[in-house]
N, C-alpha and C. Protein backbone atom coordinates (compact mmCIF):
# COMPACT_ATOMS: atom_id res chain seq x y z
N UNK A 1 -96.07 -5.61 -19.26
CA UNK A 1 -95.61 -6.83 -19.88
C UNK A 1 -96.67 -7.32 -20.87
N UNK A 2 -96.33 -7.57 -21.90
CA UNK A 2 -96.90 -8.04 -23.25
C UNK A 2 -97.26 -9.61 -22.80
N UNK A 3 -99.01 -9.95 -22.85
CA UNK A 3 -99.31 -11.35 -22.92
C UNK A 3 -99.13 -12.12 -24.09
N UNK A 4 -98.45 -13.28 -23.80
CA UNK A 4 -98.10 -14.44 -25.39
C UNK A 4 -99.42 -14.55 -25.89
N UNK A 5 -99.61 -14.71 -27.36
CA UNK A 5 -100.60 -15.32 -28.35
C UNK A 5 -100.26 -16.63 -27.88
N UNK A 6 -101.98 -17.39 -27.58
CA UNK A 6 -101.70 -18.62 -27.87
C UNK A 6 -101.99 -18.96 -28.92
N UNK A 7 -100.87 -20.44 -28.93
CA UNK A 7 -100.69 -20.84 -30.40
C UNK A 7 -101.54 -22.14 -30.62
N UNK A 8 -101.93 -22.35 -32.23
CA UNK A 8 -102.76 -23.35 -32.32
C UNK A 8 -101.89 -24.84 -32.12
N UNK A 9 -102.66 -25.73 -32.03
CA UNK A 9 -101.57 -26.85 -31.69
C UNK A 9 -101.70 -28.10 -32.82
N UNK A 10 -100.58 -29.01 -33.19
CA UNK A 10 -101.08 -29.66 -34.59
C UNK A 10 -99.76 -29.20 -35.48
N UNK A 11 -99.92 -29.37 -36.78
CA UNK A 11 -99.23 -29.22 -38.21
C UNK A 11 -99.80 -27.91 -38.69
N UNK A 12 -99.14 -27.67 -39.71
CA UNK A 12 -100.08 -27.21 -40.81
C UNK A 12 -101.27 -26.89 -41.17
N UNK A 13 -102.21 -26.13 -41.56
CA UNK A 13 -103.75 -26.49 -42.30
C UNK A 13 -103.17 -27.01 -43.87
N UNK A 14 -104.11 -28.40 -43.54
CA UNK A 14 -103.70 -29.42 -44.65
C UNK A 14 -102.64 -30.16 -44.86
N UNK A 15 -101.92 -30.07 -43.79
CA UNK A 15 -100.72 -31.28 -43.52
C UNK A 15 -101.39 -32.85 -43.58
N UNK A 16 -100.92 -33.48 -44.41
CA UNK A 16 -101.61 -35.06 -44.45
C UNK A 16 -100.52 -35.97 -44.07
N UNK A 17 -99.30 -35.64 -43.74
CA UNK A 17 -98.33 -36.56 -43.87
C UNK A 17 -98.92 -37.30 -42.26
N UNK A 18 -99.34 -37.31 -41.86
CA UNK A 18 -99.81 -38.10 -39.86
C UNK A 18 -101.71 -38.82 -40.27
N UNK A 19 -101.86 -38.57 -41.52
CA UNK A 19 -103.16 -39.53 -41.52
C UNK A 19 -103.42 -40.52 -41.43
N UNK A 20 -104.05 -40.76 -40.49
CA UNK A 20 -104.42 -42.57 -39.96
C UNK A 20 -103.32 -43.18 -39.22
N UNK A 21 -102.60 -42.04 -38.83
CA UNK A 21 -101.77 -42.55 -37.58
C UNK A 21 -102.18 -42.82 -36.58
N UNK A 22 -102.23 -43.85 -35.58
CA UNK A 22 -102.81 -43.65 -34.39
C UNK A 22 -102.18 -43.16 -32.77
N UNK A 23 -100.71 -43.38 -33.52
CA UNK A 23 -99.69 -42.06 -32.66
C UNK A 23 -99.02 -43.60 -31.73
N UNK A 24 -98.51 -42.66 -30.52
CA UNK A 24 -98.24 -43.49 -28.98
C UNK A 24 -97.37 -44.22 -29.25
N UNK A 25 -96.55 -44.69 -29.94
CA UNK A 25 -95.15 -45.30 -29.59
C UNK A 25 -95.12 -46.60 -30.30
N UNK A 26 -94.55 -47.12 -29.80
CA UNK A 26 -94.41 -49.28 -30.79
C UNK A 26 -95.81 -49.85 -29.87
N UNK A 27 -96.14 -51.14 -30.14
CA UNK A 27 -96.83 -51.89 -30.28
C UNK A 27 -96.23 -52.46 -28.75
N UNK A 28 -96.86 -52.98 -28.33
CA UNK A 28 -96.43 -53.59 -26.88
C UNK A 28 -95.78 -54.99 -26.64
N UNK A 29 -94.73 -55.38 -26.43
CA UNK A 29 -93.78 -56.27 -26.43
C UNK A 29 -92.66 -56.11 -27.90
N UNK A 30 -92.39 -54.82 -28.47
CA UNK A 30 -91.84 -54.54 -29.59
C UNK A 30 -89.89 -54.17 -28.81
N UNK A 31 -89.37 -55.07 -29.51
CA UNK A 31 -87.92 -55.12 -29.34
C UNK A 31 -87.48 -54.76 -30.70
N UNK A 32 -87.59 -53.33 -31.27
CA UNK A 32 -86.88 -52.57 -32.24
C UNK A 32 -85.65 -52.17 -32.05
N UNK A 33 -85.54 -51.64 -30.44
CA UNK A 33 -84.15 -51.19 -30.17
C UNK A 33 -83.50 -51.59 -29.29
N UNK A 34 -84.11 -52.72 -28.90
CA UNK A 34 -83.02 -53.57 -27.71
C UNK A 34 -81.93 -53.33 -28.34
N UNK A 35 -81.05 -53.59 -27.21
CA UNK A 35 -79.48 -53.72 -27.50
C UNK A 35 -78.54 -54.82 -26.97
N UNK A 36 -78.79 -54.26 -25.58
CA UNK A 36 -78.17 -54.91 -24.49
C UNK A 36 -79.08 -55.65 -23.28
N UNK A 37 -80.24 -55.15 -22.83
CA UNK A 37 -80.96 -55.46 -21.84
C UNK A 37 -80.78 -55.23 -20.72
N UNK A 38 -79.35 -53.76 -20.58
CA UNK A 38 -79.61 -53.78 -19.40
C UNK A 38 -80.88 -52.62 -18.26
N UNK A 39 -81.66 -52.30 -19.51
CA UNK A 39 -82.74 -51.56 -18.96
C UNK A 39 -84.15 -52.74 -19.06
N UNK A 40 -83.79 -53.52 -19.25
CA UNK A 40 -84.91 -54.27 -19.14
C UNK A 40 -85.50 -54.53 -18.18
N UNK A 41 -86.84 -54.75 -17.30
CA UNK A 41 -87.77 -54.92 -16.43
C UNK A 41 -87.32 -56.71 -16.10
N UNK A 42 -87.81 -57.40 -17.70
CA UNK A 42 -87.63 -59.04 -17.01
C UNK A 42 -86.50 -59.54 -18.25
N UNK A 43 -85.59 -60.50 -17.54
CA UNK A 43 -84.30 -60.71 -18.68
C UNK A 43 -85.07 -61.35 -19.19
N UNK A 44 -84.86 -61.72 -21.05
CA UNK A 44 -85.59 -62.43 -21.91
C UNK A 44 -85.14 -64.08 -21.33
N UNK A 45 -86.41 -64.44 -22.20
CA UNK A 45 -85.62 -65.99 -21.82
C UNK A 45 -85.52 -66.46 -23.55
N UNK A 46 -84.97 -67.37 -23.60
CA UNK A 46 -84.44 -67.96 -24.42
C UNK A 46 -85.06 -69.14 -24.59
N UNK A 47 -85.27 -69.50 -25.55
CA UNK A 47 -85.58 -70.93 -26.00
C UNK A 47 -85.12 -72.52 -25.14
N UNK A 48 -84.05 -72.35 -24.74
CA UNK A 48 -83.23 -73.54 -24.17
C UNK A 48 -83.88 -73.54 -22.61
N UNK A 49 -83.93 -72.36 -22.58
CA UNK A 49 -84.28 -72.00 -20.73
C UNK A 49 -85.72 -72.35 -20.25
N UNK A 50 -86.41 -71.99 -21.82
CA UNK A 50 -87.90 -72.63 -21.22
C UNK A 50 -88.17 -73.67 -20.87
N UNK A 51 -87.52 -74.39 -21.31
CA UNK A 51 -87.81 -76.24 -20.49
C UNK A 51 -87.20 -76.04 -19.18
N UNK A 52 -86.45 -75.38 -18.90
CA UNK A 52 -85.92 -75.57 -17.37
C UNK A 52 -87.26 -75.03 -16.85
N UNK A 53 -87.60 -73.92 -17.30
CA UNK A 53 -88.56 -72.95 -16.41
C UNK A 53 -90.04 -73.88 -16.25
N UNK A 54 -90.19 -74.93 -17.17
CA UNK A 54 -91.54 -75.45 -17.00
C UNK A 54 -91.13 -76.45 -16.00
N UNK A 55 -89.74 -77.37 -16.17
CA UNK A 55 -89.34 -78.37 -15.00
C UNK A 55 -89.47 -77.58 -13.51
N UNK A 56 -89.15 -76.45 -13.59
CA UNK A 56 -89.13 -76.07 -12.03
C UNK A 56 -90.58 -75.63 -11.85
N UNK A 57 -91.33 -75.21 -12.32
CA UNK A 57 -92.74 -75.04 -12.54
C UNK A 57 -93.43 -76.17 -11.83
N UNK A 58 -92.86 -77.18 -12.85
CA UNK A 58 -93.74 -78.48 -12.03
C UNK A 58 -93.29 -78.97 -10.58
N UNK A 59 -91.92 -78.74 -10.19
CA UNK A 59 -91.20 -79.15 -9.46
C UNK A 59 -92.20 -78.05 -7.82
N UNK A 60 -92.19 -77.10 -8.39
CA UNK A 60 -93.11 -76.05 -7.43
C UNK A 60 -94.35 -76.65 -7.21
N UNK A 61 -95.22 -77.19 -8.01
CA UNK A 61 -96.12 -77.72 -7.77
C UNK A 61 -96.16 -79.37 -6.71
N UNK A 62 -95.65 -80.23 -7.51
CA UNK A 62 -95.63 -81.02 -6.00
C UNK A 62 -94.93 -80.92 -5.29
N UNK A 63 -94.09 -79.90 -5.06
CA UNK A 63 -93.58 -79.41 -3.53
C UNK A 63 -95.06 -78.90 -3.05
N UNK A 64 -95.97 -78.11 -3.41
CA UNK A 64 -96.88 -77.53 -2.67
C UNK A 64 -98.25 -78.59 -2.62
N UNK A 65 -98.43 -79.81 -3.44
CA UNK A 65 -99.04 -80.74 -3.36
C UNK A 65 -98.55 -81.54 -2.19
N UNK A 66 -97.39 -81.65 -2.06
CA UNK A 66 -96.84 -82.62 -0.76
C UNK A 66 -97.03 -82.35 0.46
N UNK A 67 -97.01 -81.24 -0.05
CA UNK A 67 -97.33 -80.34 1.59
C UNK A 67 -98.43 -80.41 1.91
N UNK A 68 -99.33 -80.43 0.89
CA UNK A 68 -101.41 -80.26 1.36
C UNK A 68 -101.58 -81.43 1.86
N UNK A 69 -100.95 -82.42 0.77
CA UNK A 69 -101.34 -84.18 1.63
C UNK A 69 -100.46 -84.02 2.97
N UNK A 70 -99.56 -83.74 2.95
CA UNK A 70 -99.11 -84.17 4.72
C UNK A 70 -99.49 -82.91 5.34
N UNK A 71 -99.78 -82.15 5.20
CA UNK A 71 -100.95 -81.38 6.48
C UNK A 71 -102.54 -81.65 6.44
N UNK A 72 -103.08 -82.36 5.30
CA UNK A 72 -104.23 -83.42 5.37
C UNK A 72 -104.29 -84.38 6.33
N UNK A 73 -102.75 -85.15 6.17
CA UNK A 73 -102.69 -86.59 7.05
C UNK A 73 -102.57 -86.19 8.32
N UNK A 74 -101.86 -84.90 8.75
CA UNK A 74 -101.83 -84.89 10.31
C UNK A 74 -102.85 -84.27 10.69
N UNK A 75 -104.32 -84.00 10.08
CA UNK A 75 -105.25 -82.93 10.40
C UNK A 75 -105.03 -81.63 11.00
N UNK A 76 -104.36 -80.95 9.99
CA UNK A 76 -103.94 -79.78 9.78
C UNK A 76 -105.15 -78.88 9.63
N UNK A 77 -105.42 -79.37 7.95
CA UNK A 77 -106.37 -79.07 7.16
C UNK A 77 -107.27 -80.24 6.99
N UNK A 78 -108.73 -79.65 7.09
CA UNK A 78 -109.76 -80.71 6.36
C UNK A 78 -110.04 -80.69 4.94
């Protein structure tokens, strides 16, 4: 059985069309080809939705503030 030539790897000698490319794909958070979203990781949010998301944000917070003072007051926690 005949061993393969290995082959060099790359373009051309003297191919310039890839100069100063830095390769690897889009830029990170790049929505070129969204479509639909249903491969998406996290659904986008929308403009309108962010005020909800900061109201419940805060709403999380003194729920977990309420809780430290009343397990303060019953000496829970010091």
């Amino acid at each position: 059985m005949a061993e393969k030539a290995s082959k060099k790897r790359g373009g051309q000698p003297g191919n310039k069309n890839a100069v100063g490319n830095r390769g690897g794909g889009a830029p990170f958070g790049n929505k070129n080809a969204w479509r639909h979203g249903a491969y998406e990781r996290y659904p986008p949010i929308y403009p309108g939705e962010r005020k909800y998301l900061k109201l419940a944000e805060e709403r999380e917070k003194l729920k977990r503030e309420k809780l430290y003072l009343w397990c303060k007051d019953k000496g829970l926690i010091e």
